[in-house]
C-alpha atoms as a PDB file:
ATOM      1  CA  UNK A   1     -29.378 -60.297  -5.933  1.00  0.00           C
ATOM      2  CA  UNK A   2     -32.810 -59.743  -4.631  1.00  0.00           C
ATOM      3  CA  UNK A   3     -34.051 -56.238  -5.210  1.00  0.00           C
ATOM      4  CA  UNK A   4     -34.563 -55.493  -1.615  1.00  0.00           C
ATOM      5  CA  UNK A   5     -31.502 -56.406  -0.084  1.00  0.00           C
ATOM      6  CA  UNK A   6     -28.873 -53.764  -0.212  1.00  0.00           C
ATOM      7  CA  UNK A   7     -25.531 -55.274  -1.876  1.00  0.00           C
ATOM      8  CA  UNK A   8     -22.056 -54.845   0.971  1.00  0.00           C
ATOM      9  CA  UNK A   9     -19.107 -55.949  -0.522  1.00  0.00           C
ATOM     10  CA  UNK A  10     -16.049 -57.383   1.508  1.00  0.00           C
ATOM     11  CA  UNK A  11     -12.347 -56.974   0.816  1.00  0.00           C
ATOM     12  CA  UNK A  12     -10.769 -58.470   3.935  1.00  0.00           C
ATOM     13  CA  UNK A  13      -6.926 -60.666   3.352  1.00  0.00           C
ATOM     14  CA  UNK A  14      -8.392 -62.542   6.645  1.00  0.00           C
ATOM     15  CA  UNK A  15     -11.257 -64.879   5.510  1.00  0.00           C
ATOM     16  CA  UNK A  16     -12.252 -65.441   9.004  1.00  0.00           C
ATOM     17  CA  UNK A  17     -13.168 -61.751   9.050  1.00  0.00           C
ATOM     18  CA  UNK A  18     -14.837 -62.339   5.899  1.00  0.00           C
ATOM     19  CA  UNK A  19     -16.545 -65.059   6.921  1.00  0.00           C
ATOM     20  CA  UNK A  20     -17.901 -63.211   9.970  1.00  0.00           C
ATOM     21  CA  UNK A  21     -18.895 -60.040   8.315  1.00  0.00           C
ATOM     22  CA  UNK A  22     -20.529 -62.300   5.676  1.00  0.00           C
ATOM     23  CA  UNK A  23     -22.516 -63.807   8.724  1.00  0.00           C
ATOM     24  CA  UNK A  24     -23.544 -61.040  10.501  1.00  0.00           C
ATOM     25  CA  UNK A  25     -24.430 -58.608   7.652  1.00  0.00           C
ATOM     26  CA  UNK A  26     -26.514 -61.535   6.168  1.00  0.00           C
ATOM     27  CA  UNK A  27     -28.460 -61.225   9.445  1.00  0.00           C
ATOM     28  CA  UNK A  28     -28.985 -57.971   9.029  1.00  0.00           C
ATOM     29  CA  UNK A  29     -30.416 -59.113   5.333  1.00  0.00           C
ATOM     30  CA  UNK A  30     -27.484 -57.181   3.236  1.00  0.00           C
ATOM     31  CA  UNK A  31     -26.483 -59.153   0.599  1.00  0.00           C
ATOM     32  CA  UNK A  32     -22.841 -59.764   0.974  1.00  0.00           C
ATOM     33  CA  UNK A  33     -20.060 -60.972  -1.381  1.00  0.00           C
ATOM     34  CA  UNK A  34     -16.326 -61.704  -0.161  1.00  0.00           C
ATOM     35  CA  UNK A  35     -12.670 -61.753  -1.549  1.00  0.00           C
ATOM     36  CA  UNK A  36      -9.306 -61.877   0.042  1.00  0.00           C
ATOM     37  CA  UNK A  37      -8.033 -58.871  -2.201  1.00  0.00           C
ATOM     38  CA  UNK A  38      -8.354 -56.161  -4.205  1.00  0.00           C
ATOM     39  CA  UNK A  39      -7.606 -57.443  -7.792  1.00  0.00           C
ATOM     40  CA  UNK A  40      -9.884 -59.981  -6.812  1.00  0.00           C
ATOM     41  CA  UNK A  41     -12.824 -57.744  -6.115  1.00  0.00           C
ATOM     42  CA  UNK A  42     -11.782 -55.520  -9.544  1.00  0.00           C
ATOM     43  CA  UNK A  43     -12.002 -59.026 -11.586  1.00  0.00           C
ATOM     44  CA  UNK A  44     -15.312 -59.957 -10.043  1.00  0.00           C
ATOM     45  CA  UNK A  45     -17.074 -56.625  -9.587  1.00  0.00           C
ATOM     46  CA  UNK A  46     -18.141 -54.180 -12.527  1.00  0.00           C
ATOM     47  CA  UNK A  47     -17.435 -50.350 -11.697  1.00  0.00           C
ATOM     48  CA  UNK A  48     -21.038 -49.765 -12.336  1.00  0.00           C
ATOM     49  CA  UNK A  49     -22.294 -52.415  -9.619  1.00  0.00           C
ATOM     50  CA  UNK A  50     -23.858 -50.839  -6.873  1.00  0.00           C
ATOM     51  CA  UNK A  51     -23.585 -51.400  -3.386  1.00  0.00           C
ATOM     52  CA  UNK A  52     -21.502 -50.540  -0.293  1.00  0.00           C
ATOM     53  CA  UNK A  53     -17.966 -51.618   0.075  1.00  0.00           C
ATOM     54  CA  UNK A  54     -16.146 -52.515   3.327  1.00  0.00           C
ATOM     55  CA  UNK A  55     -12.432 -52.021   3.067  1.00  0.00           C
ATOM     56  CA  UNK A  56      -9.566 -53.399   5.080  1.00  0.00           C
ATOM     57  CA  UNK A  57      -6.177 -51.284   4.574  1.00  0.00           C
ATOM     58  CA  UNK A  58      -3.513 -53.714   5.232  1.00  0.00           C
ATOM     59  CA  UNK A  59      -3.544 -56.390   2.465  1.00  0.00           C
ATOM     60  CA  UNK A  60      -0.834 -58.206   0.660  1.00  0.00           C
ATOM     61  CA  UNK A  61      -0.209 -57.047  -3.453  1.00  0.00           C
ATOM     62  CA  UNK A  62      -3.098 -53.939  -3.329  1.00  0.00           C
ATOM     63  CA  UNK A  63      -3.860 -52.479  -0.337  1.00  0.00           C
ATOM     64  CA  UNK A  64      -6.571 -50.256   0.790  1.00  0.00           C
ATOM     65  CA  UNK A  65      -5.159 -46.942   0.396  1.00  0.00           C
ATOM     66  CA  UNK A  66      -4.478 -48.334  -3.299  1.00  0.00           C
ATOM     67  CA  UNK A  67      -7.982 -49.807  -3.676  1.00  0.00           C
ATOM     68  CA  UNK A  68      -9.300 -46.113  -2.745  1.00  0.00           C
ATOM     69  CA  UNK A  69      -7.383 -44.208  -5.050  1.00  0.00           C
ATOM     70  CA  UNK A  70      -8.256 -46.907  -7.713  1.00  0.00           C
ATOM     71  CA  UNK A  71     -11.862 -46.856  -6.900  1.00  0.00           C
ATOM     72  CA  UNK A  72     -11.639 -43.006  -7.025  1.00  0.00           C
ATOM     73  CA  UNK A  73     -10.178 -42.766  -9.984  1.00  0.00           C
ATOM     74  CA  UNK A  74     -12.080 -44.965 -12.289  1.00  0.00           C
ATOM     75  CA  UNK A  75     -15.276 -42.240 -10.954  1.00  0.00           C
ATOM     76  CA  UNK A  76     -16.560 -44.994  -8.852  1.00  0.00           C
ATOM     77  CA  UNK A  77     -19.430 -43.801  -6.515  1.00  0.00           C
ATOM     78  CA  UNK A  78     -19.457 -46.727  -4.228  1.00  0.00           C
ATOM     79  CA  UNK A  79     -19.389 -45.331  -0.699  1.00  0.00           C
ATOM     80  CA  UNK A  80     -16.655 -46.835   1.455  1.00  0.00           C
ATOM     81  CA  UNK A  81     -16.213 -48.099   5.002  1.00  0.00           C
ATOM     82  CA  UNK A  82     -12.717 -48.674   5.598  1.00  0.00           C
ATOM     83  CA  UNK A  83     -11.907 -50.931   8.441  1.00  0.00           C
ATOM     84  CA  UNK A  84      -7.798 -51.336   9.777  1.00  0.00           C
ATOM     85  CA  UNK A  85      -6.921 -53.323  12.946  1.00  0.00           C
ATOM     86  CA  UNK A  86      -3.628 -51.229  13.021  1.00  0.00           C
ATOM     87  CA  UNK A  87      -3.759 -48.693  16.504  1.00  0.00           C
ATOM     88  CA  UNK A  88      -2.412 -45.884  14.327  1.00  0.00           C
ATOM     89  CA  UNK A  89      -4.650 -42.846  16.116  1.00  0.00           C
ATOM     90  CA  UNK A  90      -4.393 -41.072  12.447  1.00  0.00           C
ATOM     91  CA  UNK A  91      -6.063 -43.693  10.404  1.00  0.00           C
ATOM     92  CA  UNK A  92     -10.020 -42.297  11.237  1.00  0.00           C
ATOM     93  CA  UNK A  93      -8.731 -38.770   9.594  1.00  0.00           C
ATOM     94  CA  UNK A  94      -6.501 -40.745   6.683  1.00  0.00           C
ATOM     95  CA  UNK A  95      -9.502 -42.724   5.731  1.00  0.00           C
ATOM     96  CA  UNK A  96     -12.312 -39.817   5.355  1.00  0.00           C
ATOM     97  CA  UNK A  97      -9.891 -37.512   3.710  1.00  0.00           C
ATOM     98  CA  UNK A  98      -9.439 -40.487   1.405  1.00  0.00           C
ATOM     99  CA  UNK A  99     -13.203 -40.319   0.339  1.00  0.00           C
ATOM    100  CA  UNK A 100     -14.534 -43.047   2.723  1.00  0.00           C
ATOM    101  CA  UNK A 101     -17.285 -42.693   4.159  1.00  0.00           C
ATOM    102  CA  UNK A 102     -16.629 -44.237   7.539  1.00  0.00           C
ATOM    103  CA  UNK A 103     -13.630 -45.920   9.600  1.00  0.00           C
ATOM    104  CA  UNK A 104     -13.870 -48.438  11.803  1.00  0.00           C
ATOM    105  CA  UNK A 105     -11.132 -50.423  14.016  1.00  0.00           C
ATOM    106  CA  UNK A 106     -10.789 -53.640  14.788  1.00  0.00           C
ATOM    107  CA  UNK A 107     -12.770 -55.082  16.593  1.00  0.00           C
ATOM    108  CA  UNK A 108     -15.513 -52.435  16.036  1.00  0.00           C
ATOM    109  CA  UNK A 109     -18.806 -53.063  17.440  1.00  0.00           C
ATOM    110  CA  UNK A 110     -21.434 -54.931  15.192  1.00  0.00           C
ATOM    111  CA  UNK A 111     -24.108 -52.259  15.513  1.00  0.00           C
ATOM    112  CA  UNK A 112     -21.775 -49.007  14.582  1.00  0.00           C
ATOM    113  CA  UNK A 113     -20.710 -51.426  11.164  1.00  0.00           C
ATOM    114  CA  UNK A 114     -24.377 -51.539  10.579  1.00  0.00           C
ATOM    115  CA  UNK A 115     -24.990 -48.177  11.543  1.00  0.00           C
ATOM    116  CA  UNK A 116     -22.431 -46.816   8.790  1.00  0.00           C
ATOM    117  CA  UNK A 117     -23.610 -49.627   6.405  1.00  0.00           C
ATOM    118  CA  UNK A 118     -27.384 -48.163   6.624  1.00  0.00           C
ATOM    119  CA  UNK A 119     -25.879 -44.171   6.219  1.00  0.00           C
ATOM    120  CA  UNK A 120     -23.635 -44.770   3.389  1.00  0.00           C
ATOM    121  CA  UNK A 121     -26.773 -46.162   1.572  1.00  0.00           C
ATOM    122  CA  UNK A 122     -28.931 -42.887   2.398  1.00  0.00           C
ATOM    123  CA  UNK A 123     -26.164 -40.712   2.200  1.00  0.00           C
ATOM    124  CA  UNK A 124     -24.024 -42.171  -1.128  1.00  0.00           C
ATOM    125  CA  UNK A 125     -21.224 -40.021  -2.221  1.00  0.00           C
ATOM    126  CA  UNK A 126     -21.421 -37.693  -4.427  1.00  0.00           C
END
């Protein structure tokens, strides 16, 4: 990873979501690594790894909500951007008490992803 790109990870089931956050947040010269679930992302990605993760809710085996409390619990202090195309008007409120820092539905606009991208790196969690 280049030292001045800022490391997004995806966790998407969908890889054509993947493949077009992987597009557009490499335009936006982020860094950007994929996978298609959650133990996936555990296998390939250290605890300590830095960078900014972007979190779908509705996956097959472990699903976001899962992934969250996981992430939590292990003392992880990767902010979060959880993204759901389900219409459930609760989900915004869900995902912050949860410990993300941002919720976005699908299909969100490019520039709010980017927007919450660029705060959860000035603002990390604590």
């Amino acid at each position: 990873m280049s030292s001045d790109k800022k490391q997004v990870y995806i966790v998407d089931d969908d890889e054509s979501v993947c493949r077009a956050l992987k597009f557009l947040l490499s335009t936006y010269e982020f860094e950007v690594e994929t996978f298609t679930s959650a133990e996936e992302f555990f296998i390939a990605v250290p605890n300590s790894a830095l960078g900014c993760l972007i979190l779908d809710i509705h996956m097959p085996g472990l699903d976001g909500w899962g992934t969250q409390e996981r992430l939590l619990k292990s003392g992880s202090k990767r902010p979060v951007i959880i993204i759901s195309g389900d219409k459930n008007g609760g989900l915004q409120d869900q995902a912050l008490s949860a410990g993300a820092v941002g919720f976005l539905q699908k299909p969100f606009d490019d520039q709010e992803l980017v927007g919450l991208i660029n705060q959860a790196f000035k603002n990390p969690p604590l």
